[in-house]
C-alpha atoms as a PDB file:
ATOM      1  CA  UNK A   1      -8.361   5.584 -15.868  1.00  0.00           C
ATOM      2  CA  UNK A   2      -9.735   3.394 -13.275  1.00  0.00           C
ATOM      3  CA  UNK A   3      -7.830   3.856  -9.580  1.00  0.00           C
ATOM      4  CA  UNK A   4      -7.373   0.800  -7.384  1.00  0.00           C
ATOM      5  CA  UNK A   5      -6.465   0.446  -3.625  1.00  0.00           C
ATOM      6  CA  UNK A   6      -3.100  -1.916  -2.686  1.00  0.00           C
ATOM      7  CA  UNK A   7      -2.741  -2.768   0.804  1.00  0.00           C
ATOM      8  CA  UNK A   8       0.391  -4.874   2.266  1.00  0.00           C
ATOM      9  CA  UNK A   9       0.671  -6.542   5.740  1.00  0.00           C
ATOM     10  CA  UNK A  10       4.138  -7.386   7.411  1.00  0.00           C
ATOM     11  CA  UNK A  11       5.094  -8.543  10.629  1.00  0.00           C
ATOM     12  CA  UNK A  12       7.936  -6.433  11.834  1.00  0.00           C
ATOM     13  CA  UNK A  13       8.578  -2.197  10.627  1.00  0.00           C
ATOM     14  CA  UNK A  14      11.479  -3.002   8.907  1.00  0.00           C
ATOM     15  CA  UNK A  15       9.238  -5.041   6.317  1.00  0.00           C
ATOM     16  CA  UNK A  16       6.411  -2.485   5.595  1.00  0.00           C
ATOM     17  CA  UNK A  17       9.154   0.365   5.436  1.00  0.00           C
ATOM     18  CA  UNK A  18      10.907  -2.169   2.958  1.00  0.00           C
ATOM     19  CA  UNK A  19       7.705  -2.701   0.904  1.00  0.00           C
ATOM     20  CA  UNK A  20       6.699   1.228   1.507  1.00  0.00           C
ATOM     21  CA  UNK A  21       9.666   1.879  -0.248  1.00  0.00           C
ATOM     22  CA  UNK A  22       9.766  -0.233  -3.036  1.00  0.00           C
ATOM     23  CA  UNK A  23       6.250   0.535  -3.809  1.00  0.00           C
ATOM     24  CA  UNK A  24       6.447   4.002  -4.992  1.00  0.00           C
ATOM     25  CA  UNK A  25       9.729   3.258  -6.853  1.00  0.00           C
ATOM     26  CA  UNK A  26       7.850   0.967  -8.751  1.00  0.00           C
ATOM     27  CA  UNK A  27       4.543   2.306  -9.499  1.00  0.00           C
ATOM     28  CA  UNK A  28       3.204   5.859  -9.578  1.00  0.00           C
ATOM     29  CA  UNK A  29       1.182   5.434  -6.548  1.00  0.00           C
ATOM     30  CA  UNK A  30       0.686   7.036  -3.441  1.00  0.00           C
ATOM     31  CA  UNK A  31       0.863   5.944   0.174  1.00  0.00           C
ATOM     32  CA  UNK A  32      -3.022   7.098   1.244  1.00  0.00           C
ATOM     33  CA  UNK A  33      -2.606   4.843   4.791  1.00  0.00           C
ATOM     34  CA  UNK A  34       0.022   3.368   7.003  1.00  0.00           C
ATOM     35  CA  UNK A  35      -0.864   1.763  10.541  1.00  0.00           C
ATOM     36  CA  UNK A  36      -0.990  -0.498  12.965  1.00  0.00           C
ATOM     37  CA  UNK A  37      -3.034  -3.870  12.446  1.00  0.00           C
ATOM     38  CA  UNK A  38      -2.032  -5.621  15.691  1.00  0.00           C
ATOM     39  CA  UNK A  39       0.825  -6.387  17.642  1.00  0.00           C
ATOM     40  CA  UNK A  40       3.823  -6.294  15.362  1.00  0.00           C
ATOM     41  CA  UNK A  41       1.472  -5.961  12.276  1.00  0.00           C
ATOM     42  CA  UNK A  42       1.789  -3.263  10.458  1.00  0.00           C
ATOM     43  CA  UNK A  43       0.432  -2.340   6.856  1.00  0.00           C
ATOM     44  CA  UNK A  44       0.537   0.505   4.136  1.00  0.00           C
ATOM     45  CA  UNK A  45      -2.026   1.174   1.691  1.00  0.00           C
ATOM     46  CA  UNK A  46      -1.280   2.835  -1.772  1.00  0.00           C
ATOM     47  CA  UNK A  47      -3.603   4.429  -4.352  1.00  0.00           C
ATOM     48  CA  UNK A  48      -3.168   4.629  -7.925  1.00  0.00           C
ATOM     49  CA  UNK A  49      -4.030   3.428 -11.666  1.00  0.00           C
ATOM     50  CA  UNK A  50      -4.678  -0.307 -11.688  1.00  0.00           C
ATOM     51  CA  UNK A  51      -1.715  -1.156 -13.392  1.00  0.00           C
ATOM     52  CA  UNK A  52       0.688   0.624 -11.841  1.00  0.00           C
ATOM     53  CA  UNK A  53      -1.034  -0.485  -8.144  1.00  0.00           C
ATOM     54  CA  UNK A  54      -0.315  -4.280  -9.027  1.00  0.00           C
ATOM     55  CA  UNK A  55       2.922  -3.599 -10.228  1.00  0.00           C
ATOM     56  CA  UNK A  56       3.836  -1.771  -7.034  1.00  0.00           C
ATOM     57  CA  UNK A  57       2.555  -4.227  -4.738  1.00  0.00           C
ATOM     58  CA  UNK A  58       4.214  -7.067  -6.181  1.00  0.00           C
ATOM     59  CA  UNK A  59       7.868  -5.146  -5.972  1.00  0.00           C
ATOM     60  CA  UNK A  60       6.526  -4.196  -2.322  1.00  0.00           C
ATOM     61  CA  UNK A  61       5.948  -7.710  -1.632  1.00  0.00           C
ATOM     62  CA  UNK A  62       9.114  -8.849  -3.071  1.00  0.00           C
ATOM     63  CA  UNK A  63      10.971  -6.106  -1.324  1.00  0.00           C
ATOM     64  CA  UNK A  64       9.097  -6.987   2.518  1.00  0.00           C
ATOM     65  CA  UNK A  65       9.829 -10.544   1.534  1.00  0.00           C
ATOM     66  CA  UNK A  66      13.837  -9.908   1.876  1.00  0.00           C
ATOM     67  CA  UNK A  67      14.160  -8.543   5.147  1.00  0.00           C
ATOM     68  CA  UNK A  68      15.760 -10.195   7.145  1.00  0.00           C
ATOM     69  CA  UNK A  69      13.521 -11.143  10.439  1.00  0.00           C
ATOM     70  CA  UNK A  70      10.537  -9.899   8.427  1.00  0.00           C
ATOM     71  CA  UNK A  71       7.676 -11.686   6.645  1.00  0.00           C
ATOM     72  CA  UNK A  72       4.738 -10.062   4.281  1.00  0.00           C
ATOM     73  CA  UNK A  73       2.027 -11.929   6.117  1.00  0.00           C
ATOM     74  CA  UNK A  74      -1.268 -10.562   3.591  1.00  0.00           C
ATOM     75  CA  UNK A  75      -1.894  -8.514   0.532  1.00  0.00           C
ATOM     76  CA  UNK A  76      -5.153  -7.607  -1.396  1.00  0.00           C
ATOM     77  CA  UNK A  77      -5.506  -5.467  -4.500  1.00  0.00           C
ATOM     78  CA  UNK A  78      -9.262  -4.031  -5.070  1.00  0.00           C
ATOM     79  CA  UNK A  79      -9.595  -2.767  -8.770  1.00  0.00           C
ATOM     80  CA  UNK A  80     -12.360   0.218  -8.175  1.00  0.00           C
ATOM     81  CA  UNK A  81     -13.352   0.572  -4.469  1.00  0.00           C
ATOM     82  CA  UNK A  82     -16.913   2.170  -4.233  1.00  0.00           C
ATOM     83  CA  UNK A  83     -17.434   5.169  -2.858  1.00  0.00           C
ATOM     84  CA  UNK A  84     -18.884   3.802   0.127  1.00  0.00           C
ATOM     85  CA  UNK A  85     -15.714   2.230   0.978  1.00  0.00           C
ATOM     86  CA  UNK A  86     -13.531   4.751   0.057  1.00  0.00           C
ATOM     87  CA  UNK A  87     -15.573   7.009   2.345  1.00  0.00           C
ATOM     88  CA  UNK A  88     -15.574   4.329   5.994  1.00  0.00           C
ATOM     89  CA  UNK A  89     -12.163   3.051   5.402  1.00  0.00           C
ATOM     90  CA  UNK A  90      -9.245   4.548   5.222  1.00  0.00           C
ATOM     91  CA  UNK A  91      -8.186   4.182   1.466  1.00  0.00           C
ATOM     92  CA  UNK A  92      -8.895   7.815   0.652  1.00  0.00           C
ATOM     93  CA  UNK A  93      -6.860  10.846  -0.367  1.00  0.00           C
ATOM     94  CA  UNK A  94      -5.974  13.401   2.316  1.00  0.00           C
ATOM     95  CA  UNK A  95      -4.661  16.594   2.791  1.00  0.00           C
ATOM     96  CA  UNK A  96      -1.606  14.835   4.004  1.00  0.00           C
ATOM     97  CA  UNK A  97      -1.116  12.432   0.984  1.00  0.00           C
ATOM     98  CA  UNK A  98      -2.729  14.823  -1.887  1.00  0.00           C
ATOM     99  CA  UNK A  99       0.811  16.803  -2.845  1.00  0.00           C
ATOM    100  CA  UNK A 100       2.416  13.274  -3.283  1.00  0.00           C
ATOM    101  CA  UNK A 101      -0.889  12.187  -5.240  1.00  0.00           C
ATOM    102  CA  UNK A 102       0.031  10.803  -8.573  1.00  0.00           C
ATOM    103  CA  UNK A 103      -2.230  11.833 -11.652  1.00  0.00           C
END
């Protein structure tokens, strides 16, 4: 099955742990990327099957959404990242997220 990359952006920790959360409840995805965009930014990144990315970013977004104080400020979904990309950016799976890695 084709895999697909599903990145969130909140303002605020409480958000992205929010969205984090509700992401791999969701979906059977994995968190490949959580980090720092700028000042109070902060975003996660999840890997999975296409379907089961979108469904987890839109409960992630929902759940970022209803924190209180917190805002999802950007989201993207990219059905089938190249190689290329996978291999610059940090989308990939590592040694670190490959036991949680989901088929």
């Amino acid at each position: 099955m084709p895999m697909a990359v599903g990145v969130i952006e909140t303002l605020g920790f409480p958000s992205v742990l929010a969205a984090a959360d509700a992401m791999v409840k969701a979906g059977e995805v994995t968190i490949v990327y959580y980090g720092q965009a700028e000042s109070a930014r902060l975003l996660v990144a999840v890997r999975g099957h296409i379907a089961e990315v979108k469904r987890a970013v839109e409960a992630g977004i929902a759940a970022g959404e209803q924190v209180k104080l917190g805002a999802v400020i950007t989201y993207y979904i990219v059905p089938n990242p190249p190689k290329n990309v996978e291999t610059i950016l940090p989308i990939h799976f590592t040694e670190e997220s490959e036991p949680f890695r989901m088929s």
